[in-house]
Protein backbone atom coordinates (compact mmCIF):
# COMPACT_ATOMS: atom_id res chain seq x y z
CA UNK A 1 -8.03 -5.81 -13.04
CA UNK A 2 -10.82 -7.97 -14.19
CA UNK A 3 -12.75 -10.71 -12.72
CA UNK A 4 -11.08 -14.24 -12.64
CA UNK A 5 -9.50 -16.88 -10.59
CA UNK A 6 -6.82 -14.51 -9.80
CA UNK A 7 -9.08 -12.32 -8.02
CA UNK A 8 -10.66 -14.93 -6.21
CA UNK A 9 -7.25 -15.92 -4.82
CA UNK A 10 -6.72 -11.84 -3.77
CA UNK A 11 -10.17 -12.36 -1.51
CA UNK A 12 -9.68 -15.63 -0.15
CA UNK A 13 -6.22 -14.56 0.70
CA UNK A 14 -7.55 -11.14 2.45
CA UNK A 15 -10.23 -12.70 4.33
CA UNK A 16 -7.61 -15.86 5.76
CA UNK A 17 -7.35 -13.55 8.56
CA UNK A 18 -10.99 -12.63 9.27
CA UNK A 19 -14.67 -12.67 8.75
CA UNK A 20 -15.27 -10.57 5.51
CA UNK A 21 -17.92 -7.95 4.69
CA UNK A 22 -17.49 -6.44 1.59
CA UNK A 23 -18.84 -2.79 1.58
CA UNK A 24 -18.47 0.48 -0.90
CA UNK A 25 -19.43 0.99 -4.38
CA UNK A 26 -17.24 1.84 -7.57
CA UNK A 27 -20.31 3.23 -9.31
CA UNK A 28 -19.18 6.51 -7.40
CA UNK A 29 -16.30 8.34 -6.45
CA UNK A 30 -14.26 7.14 -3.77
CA UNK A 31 -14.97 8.13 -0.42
CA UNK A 32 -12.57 9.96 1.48
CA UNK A 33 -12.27 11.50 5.06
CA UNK A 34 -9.69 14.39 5.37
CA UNK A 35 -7.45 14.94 8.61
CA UNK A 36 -5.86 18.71 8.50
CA UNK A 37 -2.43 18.51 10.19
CA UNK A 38 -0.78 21.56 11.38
CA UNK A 39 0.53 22.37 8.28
CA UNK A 40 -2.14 22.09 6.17
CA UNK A 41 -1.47 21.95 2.48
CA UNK A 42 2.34 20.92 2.91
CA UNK A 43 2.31 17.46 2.50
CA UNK A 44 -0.18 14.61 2.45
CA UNK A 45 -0.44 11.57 3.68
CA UNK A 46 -3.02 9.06 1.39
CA UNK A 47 -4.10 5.98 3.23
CA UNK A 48 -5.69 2.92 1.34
CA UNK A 49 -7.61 0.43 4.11
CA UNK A 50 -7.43 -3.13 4.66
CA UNK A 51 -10.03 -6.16 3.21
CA UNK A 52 -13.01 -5.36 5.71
CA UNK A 53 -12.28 -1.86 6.44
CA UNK A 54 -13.27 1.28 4.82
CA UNK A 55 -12.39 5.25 5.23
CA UNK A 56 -14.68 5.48 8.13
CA UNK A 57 -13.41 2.77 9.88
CA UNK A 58 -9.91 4.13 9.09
CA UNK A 59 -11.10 6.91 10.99
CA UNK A 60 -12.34 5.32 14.24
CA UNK A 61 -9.23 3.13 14.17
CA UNK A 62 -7.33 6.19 14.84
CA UNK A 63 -4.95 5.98 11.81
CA UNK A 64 -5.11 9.45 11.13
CA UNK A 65 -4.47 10.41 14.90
CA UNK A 66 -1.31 8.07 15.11
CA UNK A 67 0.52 9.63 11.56
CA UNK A 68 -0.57 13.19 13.31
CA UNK A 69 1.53 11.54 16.45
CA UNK A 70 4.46 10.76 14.62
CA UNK A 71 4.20 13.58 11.79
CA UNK A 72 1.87 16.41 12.80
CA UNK A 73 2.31 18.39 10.35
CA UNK A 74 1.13 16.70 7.34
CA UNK A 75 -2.42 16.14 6.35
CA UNK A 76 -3.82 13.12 6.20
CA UNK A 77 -6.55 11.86 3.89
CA UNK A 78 -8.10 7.95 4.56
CA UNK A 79 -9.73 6.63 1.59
CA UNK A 80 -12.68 4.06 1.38
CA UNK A 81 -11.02 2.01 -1.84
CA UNK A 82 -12.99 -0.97 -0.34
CA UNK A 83 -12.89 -4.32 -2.38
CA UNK A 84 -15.37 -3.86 -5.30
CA UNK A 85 -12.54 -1.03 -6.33
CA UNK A 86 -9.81 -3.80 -6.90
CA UNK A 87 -12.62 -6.34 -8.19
CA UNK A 88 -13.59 -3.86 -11.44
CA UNK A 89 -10.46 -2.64 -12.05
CA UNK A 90 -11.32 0.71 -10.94
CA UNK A 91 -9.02 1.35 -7.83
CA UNK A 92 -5.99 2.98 -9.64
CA UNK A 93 -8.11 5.68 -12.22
CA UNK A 94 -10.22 6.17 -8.89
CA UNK A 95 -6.95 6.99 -7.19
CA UNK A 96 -5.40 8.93 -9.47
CA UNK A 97 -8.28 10.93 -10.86
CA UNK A 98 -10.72 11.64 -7.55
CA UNK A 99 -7.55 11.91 -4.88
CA UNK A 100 -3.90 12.57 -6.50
CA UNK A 101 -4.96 14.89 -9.23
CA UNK A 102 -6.66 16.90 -7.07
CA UNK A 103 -4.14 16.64 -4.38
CA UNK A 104 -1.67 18.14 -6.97
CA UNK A 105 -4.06 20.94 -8.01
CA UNK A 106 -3.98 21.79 -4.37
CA UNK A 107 -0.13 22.60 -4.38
CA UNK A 108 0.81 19.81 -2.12
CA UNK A 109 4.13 19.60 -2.42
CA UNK A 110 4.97 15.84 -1.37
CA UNK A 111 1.89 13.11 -0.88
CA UNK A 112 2.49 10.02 0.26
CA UNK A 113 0.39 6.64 -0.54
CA UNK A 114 0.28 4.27 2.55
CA UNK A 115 -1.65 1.06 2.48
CA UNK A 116 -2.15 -1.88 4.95
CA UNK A 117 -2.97 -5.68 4.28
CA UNK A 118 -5.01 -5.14 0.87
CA UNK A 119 -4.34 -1.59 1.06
CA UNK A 120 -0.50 -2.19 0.63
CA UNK A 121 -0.91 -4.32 -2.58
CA UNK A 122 -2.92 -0.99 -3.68
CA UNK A 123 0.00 1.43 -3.18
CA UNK A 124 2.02 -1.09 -5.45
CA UNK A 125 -0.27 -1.13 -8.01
CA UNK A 126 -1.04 2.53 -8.29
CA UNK A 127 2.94 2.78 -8.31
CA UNK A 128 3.38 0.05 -11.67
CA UNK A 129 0.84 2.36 -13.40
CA UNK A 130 2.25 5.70 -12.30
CA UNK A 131 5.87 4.81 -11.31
CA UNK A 132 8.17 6.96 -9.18
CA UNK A 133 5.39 9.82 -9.38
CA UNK A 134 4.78 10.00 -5.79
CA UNK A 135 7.02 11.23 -3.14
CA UNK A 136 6.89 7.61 -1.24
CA UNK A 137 5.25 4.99 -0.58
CA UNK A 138 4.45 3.44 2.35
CA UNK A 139 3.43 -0.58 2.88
CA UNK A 140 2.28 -2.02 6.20
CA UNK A 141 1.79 -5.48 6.66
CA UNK A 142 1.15 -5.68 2.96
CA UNK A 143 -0.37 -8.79 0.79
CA UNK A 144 2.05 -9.63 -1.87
CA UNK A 145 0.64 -12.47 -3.95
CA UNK A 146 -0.48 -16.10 -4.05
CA UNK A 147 1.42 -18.48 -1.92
CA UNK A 148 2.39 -20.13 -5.37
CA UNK A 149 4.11 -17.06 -7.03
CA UNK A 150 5.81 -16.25 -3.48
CA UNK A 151 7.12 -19.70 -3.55
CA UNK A 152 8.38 -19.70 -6.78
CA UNK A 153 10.32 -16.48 -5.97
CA UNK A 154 12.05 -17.68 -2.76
CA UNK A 155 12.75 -20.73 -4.83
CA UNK A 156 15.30 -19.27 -7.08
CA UNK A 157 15.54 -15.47 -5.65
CA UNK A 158 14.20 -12.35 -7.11
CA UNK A 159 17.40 -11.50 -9.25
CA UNK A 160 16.91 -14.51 -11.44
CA UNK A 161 13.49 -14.87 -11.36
CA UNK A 162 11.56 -14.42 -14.65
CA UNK A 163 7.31 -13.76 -14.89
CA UNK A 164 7.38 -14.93 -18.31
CA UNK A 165 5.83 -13.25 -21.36
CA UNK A 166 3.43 -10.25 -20.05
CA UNK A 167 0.78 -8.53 -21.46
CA UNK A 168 1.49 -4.83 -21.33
CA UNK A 169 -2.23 -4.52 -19.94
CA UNK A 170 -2.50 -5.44 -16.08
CA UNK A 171 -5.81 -7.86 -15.33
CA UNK A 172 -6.98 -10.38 -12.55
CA UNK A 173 -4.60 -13.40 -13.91
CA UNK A 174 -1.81 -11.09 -14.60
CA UNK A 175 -1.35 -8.34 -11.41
CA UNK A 176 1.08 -9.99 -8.87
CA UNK A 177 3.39 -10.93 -11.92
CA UNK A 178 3.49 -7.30 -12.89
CA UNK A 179 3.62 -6.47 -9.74
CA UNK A 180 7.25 -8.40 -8.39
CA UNK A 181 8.08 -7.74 -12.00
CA UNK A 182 8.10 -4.07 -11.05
CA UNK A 183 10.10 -5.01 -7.50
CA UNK A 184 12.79 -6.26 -9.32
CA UNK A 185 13.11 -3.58 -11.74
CA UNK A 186 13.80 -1.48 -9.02
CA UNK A 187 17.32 -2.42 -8.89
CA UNK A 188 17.99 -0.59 -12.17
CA UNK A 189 15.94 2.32 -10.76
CA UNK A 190 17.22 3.06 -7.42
CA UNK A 191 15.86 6.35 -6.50
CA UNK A 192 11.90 4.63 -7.25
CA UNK A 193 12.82 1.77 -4.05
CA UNK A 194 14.51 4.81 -2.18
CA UNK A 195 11.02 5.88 -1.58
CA UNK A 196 9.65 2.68 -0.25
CA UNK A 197 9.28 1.80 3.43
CA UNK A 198 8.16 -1.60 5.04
CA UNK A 199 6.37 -2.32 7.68
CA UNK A 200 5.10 -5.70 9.09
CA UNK A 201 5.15 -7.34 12.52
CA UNK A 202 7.08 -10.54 13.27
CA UNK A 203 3.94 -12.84 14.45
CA UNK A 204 1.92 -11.65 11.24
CA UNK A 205 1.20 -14.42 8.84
CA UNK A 206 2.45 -11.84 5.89
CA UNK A 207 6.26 -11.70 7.70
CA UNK A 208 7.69 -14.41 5.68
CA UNK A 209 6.02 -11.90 2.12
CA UNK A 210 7.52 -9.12 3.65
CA UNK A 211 10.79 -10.40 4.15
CA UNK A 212 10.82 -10.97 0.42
CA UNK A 213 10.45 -7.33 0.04
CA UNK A 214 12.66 -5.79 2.43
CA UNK A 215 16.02 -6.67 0.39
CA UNK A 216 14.71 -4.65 -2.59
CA UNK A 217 14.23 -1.42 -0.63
CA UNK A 218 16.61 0.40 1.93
CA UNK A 219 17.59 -1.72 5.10
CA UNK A 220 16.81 1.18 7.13
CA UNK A 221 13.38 1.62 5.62
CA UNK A 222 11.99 -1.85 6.46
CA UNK A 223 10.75 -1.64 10.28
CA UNK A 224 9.74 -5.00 11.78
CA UNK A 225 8.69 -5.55 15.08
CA UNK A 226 6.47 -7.26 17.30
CA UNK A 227 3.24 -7.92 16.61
CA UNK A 228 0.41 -9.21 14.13
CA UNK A 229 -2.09 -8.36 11.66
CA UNK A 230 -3.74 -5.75 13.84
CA UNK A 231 -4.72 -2.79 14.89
CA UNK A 232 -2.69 -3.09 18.07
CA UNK A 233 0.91 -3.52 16.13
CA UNK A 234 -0.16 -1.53 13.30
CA UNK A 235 -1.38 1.76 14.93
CA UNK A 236 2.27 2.54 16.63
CA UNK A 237 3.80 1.23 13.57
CA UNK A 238 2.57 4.13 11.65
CA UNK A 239 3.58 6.62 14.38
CA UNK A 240 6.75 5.27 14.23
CA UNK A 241 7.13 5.32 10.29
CA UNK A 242 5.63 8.64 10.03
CA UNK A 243 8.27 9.74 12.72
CA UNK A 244 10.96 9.17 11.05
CA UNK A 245 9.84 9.89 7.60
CA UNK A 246 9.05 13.65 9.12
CA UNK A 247 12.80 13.39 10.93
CA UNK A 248 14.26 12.65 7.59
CA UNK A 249 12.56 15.95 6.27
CA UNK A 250 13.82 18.35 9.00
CA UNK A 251 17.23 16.68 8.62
């Protein structure tokens, strides 16, 4: 993504819930802090932060310790892809080239990419460049767009929506078209929203977003409950998910 009003939007639309600090580099590798589970080198679990947060902060949150709760087996690595990532355009090669690759190389057998806030707009777009390449996905309390675009979806519904002519490269004016353009081509490719799960709580002000989603993936996968756009409704949320994504596994 480059610079532009679009951009600007993403920000102002991240920070609507709180003060904003924007820390991290993208001169440099992105950070990462590594969690062993009890299995390590079975499975891992990636996990993009929020607008104000970064992998540290992931950390002291106690993200890590609440997958571990729900799936202990699985490793976990949090991942400072902090702002200035998704301002240059340099989240997704970051991603793919400093974490998944190497992931891979590793013989991990299934890795996961769970974001929340910002962080789930991040899984999506590391998904439209490298579709149905990772073993699921995993969106919690995720920003989805510009009220406008949002709007204009409900309007007429997602089927019959159109984005209009798009340039096959993604950029700041251009990202949350692709982005519900690659939602709704998940109807003709099944098995990619068969590895999506939802998470979002009913008194966040990204419920009414994330009840746009949850028709495009399976009913059972989107898990809303009470809560906000916190740490307090978030932190079980991800037990929970992780719970039953391990369950599914075993079963």
């Amino acid at each position: 993504m480059k610079n532009g009003l679009a951009i600007v939007t993403f920000a102002l639309a991240l920070c609507a819930a709180s003060a904003c600090s924007v820390v991290g580099t993208p001169k440099d590798p992105v950070p990462t802090v590594k969690v062993p589970g009890t299995e390590p080198g079975t499975a891992l679990v990636v996990v993009l932060p929020g607008f104000i947060y970064d992998a540290d902060d992931l950390r002291d949150e106690g993200v890590a310790d609440a997958i571990h709760r729900g799936w202990p087996a699985a490793d976990v690595m949090l991942v400072g892809a902090t702002y200035p990532y998704y301002r240059t355009g340099t989240l997704v090669p970051q991603l793919h080239e400093n974490v998944i690759t190497p992931a891979r190389a590793q013989g991990y057998r299934e890795i996961w990419l769970a974001g929340g806030s910002m962080g789930g707009m991040g899984v999506l777009l590391y998904e439209w460049a490298h579709p149905g390449e990772l073993t699921g996905l995993v969106l919690m309390s995720p920003f989805l767009g510009s009220d406008d675009l949002l709007d204009d979806i409900r309007e007429v519904g997602l089927a019959h929506w159109q984005p209009g002519p798009l340039a096959p490269q993604m950029d700041g004016d251009n990202y949350e078209l692709h982005v519900w353009n690659m939602i709704r081509g998940w109807r003709q490719h099944p098995e990619r929203a068969r590895r999506a799960w939802l998470v979002c709580g009913t008194e966040d002000r990204l419920f009414a977003d994330a009840q746009l989603l949850a028709p495009e993936i399976p009913p059972e996968q989107y898990l809303p409950g009470p809560g906000g756009h916190n740490w307090e409704y978030w932190l079980p949320a991800a037990e929970d998910t992780f719970r039953r994504i391990a369950g599914r596994r075993r079963g």
